[in-house]
PDB file of N, CA and C in Angstrom:
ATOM      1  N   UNK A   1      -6.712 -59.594 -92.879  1.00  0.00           N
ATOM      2  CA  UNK A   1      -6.594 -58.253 -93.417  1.00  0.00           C
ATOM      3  C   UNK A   1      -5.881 -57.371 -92.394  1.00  0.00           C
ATOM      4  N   UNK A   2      -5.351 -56.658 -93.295  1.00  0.00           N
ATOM      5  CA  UNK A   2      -4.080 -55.646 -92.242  1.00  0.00           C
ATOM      6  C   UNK A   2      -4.977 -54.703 -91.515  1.00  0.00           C
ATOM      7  N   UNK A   3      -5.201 -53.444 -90.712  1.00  0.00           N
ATOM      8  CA  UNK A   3      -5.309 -52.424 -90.168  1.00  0.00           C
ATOM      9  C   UNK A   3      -5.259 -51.320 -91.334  1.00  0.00           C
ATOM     10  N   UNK A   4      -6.186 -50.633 -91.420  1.00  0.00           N
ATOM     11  CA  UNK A   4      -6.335 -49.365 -92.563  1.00  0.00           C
ATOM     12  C   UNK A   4      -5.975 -48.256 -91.441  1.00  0.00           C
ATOM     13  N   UNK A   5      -5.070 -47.480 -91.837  1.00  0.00           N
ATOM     14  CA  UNK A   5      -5.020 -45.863 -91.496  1.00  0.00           C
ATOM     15  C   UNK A   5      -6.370 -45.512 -92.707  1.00  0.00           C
ATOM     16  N   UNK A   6      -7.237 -45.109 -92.257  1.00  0.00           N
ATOM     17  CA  UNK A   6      -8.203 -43.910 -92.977  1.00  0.00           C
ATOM     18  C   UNK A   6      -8.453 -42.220 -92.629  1.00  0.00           C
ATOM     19  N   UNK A   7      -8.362 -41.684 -94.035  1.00  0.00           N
ATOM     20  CA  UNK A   7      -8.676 -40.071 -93.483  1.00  0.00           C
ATOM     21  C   UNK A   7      -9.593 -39.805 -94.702  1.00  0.00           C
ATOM     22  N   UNK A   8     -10.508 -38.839 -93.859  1.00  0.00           N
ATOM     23  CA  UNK A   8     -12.295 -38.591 -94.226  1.00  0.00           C
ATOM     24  C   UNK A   8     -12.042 -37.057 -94.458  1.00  0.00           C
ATOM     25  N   UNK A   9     -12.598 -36.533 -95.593  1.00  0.00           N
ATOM     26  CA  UNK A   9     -12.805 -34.958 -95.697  1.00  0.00           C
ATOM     27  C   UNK A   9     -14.596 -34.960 -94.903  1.00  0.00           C
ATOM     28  N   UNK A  10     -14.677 -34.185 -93.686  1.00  0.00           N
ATOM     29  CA  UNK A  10     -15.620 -34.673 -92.547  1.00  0.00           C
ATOM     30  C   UNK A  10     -16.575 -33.446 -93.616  1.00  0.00           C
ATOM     31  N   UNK A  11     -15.988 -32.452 -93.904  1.00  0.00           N
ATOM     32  CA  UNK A  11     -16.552 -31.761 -94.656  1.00  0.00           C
ATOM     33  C   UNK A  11     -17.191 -32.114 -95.920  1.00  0.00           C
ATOM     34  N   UNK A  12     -16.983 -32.625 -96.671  1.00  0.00           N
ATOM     35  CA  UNK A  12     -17.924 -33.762 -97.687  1.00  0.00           C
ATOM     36  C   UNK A  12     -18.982 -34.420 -96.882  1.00  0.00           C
ATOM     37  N   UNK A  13     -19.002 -35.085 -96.118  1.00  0.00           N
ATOM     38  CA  UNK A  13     -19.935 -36.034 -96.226  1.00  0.00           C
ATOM     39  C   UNK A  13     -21.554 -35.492 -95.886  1.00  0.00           C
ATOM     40  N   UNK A  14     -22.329 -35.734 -96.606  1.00  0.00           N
ATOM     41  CA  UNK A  14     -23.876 -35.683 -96.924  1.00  0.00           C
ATOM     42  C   UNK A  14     -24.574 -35.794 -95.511  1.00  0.00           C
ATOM     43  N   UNK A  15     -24.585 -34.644 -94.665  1.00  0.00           N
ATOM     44  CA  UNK A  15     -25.100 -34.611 -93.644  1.00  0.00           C
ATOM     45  C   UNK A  15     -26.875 -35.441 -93.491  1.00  0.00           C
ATOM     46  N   UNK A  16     -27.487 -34.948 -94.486  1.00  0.00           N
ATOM     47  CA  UNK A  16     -28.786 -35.366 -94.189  1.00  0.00           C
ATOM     48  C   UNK A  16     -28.826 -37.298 -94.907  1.00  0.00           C
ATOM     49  N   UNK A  17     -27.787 -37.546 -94.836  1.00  0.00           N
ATOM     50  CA  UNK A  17     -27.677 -39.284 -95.192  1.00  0.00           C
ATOM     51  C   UNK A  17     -27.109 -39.989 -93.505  1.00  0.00           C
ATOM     52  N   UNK A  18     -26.805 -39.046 -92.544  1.00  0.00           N
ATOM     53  CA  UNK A  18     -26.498 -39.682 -91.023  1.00  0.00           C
ATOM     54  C   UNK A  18     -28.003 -40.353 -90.693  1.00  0.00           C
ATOM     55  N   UNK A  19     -27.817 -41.231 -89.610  1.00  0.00           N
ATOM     56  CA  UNK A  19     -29.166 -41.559 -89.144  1.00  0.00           C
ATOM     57  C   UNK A  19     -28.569 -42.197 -87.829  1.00  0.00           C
ATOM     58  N   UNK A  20     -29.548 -41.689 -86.999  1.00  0.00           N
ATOM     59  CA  UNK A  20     -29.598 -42.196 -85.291  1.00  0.00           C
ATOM     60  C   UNK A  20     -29.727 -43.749 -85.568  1.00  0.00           C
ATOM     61  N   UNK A  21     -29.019 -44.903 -84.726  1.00  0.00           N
ATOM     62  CA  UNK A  21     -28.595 -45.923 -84.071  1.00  0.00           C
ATOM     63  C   UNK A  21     -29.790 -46.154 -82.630  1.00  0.00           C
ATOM     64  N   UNK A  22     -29.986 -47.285 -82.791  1.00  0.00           N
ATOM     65  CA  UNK A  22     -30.979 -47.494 -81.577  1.00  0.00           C
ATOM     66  C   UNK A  22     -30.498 -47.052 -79.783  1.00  0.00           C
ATOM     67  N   UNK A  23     -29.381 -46.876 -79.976  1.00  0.00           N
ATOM     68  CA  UNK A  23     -28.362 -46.434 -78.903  1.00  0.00           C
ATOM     69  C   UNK A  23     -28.234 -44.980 -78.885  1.00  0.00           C
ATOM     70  N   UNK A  24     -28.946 -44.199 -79.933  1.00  0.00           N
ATOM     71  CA  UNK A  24     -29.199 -43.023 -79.526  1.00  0.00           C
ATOM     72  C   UNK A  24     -27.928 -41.964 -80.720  1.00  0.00           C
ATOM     73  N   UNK A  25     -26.731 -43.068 -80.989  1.00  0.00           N
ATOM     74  CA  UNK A  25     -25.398 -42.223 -81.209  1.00  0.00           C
ATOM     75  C   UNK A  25     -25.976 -42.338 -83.131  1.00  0.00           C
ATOM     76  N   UNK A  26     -25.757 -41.227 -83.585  1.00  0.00           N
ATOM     77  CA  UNK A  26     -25.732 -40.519 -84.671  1.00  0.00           C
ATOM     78  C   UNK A  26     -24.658 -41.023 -85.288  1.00  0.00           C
ATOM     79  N   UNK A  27     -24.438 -41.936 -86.843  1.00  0.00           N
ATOM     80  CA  UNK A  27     -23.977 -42.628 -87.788  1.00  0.00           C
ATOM     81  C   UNK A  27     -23.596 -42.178 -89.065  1.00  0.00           C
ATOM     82  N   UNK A  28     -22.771 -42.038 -89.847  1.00  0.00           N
ATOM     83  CA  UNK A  28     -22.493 -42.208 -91.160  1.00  0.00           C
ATOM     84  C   UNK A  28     -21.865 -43.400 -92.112  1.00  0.00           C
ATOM     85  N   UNK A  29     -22.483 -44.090 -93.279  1.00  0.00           N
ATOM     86  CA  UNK A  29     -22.368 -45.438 -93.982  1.00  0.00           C
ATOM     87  C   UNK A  29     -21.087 -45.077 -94.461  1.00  0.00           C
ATOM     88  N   UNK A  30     -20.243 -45.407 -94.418  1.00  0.00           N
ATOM     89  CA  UNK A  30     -19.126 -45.488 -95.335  1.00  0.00           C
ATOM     90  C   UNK A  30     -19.087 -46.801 -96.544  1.00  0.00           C
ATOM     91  N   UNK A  31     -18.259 -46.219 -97.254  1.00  0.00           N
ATOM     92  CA  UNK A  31     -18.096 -47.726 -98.879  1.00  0.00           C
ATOM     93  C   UNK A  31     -16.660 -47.656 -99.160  1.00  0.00           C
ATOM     94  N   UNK A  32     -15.610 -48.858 -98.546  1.00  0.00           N
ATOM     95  CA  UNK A  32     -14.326 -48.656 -98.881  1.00  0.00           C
ATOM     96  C   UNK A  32     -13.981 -49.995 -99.725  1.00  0.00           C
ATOM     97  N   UNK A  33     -13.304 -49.511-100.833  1.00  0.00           N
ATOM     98  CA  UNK A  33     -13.286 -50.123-102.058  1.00  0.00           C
ATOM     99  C   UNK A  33     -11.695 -50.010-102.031  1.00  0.00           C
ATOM    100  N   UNK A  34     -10.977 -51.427-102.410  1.00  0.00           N
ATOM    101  CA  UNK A  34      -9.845 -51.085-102.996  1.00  0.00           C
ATOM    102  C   UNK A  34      -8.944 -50.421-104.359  1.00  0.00           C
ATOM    103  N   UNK A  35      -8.143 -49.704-104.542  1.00  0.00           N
ATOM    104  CA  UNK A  35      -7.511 -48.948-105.697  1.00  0.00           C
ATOM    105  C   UNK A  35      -7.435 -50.047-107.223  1.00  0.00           C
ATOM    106  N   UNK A  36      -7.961 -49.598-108.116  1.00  0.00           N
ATOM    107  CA  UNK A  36      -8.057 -50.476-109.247  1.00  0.00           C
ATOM    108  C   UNK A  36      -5.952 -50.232-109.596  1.00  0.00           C
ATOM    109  N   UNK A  37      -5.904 -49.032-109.150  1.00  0.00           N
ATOM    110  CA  UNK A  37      -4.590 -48.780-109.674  1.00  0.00           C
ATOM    111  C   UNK A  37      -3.259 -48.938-108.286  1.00  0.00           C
ATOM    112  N   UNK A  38      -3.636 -49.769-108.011  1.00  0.00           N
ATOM    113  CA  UNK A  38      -2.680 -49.661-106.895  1.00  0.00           C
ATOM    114  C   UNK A  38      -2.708 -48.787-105.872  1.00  0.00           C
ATOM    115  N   UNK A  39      -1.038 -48.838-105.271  1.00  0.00           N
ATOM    116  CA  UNK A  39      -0.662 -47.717-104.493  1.00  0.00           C
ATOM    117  C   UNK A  39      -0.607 -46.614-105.206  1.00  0.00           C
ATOM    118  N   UNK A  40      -0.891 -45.548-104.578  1.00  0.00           N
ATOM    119  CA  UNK A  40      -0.967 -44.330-105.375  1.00  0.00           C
ATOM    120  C   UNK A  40       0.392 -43.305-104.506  1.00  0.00           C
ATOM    121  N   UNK A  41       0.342 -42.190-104.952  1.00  0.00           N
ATOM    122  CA  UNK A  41       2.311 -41.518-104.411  1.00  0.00           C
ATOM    123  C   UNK A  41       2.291 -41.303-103.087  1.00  0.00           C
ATOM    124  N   UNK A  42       0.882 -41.527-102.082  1.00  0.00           N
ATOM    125  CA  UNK A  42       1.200 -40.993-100.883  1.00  0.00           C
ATOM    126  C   UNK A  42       0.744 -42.647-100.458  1.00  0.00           C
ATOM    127  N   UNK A  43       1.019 -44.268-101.061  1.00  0.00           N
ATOM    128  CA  UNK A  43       0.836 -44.870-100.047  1.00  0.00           C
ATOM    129  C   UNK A  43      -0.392 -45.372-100.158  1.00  0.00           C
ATOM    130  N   UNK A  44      -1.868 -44.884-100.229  1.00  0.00           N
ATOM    131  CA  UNK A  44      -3.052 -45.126-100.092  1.00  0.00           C
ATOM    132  C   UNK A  44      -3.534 -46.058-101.295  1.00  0.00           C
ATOM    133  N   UNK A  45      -4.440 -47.297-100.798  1.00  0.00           N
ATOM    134  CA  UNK A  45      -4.667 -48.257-101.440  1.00  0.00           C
ATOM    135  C   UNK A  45      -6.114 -48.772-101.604  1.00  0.00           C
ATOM    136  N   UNK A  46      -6.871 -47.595-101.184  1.00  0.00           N
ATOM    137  CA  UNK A  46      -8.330 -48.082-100.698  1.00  0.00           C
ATOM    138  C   UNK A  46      -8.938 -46.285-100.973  1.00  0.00           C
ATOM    139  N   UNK A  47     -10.364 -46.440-101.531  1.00  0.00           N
ATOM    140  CA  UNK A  47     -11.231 -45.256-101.680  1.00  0.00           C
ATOM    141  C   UNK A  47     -12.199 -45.289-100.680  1.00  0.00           C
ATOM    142  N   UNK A  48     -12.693 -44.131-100.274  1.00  0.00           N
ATOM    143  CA  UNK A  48     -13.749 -43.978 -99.575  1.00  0.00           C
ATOM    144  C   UNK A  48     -15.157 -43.073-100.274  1.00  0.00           C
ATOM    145  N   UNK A  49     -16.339 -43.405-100.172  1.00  0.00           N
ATOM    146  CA  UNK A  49     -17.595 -43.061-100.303  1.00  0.00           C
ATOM    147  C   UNK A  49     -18.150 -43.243 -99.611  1.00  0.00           C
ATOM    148  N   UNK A  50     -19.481 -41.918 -99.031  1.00  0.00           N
ATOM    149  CA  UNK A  50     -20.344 -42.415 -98.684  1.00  0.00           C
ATOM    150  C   UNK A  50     -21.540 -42.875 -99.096  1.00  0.00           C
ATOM    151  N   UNK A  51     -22.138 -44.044 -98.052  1.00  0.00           N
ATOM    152  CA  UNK A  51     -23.136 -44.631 -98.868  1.00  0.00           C
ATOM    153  C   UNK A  51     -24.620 -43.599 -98.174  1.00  0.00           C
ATOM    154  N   UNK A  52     -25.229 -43.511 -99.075  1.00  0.00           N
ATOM    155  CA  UNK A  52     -26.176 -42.204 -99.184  1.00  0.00           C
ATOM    156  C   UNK A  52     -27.883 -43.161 -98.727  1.00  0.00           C
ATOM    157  N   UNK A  53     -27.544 -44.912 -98.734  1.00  0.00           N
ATOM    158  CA  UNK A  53     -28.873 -45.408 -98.069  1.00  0.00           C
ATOM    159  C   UNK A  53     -29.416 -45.916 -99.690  1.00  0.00           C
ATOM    160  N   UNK A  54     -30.396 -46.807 -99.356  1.00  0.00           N
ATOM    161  CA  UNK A  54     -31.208 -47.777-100.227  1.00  0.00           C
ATOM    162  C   UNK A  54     -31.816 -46.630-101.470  1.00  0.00           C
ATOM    163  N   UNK A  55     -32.300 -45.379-101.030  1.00  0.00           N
ATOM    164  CA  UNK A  55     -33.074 -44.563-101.824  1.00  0.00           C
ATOM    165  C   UNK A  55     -32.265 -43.695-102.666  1.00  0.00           C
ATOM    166  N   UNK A  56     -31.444 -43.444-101.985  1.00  0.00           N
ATOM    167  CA  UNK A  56     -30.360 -42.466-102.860  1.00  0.00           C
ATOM    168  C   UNK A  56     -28.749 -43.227-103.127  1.00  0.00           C
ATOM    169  N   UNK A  57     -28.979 -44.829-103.357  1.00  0.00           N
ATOM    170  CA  UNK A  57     -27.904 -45.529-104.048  1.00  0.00           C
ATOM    171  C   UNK A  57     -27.534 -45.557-105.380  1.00  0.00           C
ATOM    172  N   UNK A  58     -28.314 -44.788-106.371  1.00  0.00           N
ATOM    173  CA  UNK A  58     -27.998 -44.672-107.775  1.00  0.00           C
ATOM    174  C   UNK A  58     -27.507 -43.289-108.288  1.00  0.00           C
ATOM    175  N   UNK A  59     -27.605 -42.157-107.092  1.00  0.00           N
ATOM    176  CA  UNK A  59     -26.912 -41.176-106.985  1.00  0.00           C
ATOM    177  C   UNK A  59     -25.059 -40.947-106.994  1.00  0.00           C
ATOM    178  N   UNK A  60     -24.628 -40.327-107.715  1.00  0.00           N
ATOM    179  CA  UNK A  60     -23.408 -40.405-107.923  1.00  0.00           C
ATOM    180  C   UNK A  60     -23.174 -39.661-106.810  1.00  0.00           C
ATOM    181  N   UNK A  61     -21.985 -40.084-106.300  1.00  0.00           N
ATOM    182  CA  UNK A  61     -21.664 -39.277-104.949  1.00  0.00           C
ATOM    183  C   UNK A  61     -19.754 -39.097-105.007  1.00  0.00           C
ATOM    184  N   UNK A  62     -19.542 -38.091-104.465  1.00  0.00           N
ATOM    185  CA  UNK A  62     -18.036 -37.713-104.554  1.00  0.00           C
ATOM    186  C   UNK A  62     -17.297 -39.201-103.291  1.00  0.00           C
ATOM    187  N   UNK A  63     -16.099 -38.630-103.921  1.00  0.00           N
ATOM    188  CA  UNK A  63     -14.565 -39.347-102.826  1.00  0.00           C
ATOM    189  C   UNK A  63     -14.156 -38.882-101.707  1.00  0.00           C
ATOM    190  N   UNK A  64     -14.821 -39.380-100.570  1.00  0.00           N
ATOM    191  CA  UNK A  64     -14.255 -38.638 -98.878  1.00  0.00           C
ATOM    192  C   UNK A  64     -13.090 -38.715 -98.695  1.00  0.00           C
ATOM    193  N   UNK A  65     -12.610 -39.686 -99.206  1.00  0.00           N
ATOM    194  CA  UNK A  65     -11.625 -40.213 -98.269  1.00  0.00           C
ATOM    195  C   UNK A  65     -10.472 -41.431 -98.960  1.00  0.00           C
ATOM    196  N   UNK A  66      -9.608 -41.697 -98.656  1.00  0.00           N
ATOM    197  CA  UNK A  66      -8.158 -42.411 -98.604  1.00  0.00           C
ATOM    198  C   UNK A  66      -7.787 -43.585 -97.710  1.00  0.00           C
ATOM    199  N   UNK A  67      -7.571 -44.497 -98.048  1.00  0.00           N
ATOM    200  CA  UNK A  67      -7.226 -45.174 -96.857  1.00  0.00           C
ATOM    201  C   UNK A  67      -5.709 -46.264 -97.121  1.00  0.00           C
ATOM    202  N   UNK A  68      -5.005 -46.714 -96.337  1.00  0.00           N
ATOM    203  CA  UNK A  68      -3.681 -47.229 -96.428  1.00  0.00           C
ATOM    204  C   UNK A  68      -3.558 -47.717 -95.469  1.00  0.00           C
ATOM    205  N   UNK A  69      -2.635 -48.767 -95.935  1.00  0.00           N
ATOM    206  CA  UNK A  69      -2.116 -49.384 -94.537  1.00  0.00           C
ATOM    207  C   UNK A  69      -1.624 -49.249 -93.524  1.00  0.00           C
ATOM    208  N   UNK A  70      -1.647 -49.584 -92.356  1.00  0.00           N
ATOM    209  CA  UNK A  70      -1.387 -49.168 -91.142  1.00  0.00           C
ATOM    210  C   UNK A  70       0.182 -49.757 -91.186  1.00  0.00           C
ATOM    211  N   UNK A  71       0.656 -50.329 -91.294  1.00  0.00           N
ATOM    212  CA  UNK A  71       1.955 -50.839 -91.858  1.00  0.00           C
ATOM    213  C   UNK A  71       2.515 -51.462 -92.962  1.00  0.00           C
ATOM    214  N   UNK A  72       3.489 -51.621 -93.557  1.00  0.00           N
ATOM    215  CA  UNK A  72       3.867 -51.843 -94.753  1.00  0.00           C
ATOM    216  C   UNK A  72       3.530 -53.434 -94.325  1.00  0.00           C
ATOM    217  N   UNK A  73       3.592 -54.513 -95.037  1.00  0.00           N
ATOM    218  CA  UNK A  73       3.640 -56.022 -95.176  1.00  0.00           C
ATOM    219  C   UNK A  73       5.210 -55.937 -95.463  1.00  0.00           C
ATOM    220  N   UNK A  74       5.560 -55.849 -95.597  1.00  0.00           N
ATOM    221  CA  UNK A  74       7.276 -56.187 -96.896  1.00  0.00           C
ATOM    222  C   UNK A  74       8.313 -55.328 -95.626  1.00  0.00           C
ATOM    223  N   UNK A  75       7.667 -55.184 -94.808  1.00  0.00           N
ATOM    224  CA  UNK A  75       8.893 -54.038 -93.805  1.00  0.00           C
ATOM    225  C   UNK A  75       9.491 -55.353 -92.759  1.00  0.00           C
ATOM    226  N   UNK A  76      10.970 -54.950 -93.646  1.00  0.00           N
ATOM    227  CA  UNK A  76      12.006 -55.945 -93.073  1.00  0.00           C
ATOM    228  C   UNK A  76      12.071 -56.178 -91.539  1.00  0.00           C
ATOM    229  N   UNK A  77      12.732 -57.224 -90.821  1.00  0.00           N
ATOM    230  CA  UNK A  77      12.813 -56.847 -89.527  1.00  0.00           C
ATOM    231  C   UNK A  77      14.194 -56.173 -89.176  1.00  0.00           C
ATOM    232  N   UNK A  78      14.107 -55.587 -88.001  1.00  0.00           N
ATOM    233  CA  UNK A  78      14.998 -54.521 -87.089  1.00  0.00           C
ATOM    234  C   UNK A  78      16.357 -55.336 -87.284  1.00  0.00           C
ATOM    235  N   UNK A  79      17.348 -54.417 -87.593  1.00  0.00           N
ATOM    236  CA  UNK A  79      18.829 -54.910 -87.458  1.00  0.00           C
ATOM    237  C   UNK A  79      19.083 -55.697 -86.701  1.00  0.00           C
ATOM    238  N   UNK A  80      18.824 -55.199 -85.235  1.00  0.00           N
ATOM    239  CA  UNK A  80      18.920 -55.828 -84.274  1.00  0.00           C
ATOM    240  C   UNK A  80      18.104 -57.659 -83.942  1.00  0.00           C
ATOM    241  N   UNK A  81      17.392 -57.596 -85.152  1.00  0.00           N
ATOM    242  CA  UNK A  81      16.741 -58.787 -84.784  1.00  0.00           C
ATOM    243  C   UNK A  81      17.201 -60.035 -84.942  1.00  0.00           C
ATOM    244  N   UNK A  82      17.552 -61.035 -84.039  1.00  0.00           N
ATOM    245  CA  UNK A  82      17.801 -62.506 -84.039  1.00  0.00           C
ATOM    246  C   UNK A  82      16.570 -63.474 -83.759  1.00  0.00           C
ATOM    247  N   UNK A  83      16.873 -64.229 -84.749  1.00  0.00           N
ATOM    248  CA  UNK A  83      16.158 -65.482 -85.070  1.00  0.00           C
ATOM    249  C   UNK A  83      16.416 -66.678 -83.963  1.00  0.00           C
ATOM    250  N   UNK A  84      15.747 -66.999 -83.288  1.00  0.00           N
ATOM    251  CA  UNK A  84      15.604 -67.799 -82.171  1.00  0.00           C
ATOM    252  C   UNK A  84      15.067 -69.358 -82.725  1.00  0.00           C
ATOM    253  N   UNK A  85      15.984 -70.064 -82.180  1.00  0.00           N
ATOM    254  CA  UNK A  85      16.149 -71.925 -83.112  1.00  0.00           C
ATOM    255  C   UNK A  85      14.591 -71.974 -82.729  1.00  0.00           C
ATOM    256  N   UNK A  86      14.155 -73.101 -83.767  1.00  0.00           N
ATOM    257  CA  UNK A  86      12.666 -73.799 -83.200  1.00  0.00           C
ATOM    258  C   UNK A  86      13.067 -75.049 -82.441  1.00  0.00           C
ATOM    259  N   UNK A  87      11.983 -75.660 -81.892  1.00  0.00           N
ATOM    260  CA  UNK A  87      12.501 -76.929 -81.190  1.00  0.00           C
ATOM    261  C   UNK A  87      13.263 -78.010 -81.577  1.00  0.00           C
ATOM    262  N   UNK A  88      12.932 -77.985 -83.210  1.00  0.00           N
ATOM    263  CA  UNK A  88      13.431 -79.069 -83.914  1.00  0.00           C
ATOM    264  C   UNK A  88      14.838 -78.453 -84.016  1.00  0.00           C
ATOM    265  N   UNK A  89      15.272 -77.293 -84.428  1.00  0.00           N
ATOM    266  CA  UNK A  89      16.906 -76.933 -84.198  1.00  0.00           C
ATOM    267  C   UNK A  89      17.593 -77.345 -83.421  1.00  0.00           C
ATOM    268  N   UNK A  90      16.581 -76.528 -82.406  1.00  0.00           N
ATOM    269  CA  UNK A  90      17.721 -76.856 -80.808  1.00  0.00           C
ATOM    270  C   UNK A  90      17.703 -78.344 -80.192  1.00  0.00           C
ATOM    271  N   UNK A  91      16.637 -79.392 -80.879  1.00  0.00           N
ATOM    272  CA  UNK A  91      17.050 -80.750 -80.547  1.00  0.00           C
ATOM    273  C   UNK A  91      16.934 -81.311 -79.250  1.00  0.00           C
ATOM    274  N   UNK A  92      15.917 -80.248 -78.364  1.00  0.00           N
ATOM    275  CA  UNK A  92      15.446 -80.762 -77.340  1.00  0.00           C
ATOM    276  C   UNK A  92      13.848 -80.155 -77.235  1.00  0.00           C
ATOM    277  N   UNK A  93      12.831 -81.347 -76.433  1.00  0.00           N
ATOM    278  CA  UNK A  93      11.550 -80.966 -76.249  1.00  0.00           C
ATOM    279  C   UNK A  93      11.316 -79.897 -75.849  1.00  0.00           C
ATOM    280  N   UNK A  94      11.950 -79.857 -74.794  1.00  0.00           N
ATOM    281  CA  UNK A  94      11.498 -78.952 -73.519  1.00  0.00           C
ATOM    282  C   UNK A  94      12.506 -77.397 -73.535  1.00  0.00           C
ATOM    283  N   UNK A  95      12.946 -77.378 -74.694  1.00  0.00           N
ATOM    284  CA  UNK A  95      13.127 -76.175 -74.923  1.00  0.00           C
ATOM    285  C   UNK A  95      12.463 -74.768 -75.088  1.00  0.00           C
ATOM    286  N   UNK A  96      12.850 -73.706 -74.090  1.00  0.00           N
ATOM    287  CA  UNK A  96      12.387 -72.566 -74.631  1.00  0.00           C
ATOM    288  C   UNK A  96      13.092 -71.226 -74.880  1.00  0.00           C
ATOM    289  N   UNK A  97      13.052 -71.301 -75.609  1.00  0.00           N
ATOM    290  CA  UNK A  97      13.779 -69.545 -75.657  1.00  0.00           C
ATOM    291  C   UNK A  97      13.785 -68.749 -75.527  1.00  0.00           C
ATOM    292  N   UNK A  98      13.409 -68.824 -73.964  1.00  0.00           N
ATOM    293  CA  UNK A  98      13.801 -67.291 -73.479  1.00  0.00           C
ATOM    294  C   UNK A  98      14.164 -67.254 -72.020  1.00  0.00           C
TER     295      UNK A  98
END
């Protein structure tokens, strides 16, 4: 799996659903689900919710957040880029290229 760029409206999320970590640091559950509809016009391919915990999981809860790929898959390589023989090209073992 690729790298998600994610962005959170910090302002949504259900303050009294955080809970302290045995380490002391203060937590929020996130739920990232992929787009039934694809890419959408800015790119983003993944929803965000938060998860509100075992007691308040049948509660409908709003959309924080967006998430997309951190790079395209399909992004060609650089003009500049040359393809370097494999060993079997260049027809010797002990070849390396570089």
């Amino acid at each position: 799996m690729d790298p998600l760029k994610i962005t959170i409206k910090v302002n949504k999320l259900d303050k009294s659903a955080f809970f302290r970590g045995k380490n002391g640091d203060i937590y929020a559950s996130l739920i990232v689900w992929p787009s039934n509809d694809g890419e959408d016009a800015f790119g983003n391919t993944c929803t965000l919710k938060q998860d509100l915990g075992k007691d308040r999981r049948e509660e409908k809860t709003q959309i924080i957040g967006n998430g997309k790929p951190l790079r395209k898959r399909s992004t060609p390589p650089p003009k500049n880029y040359e393809k370097l023989p494999t060993k079997q090209e260049a027809g010797d073992e002990d070849f390396i290229p570089f």
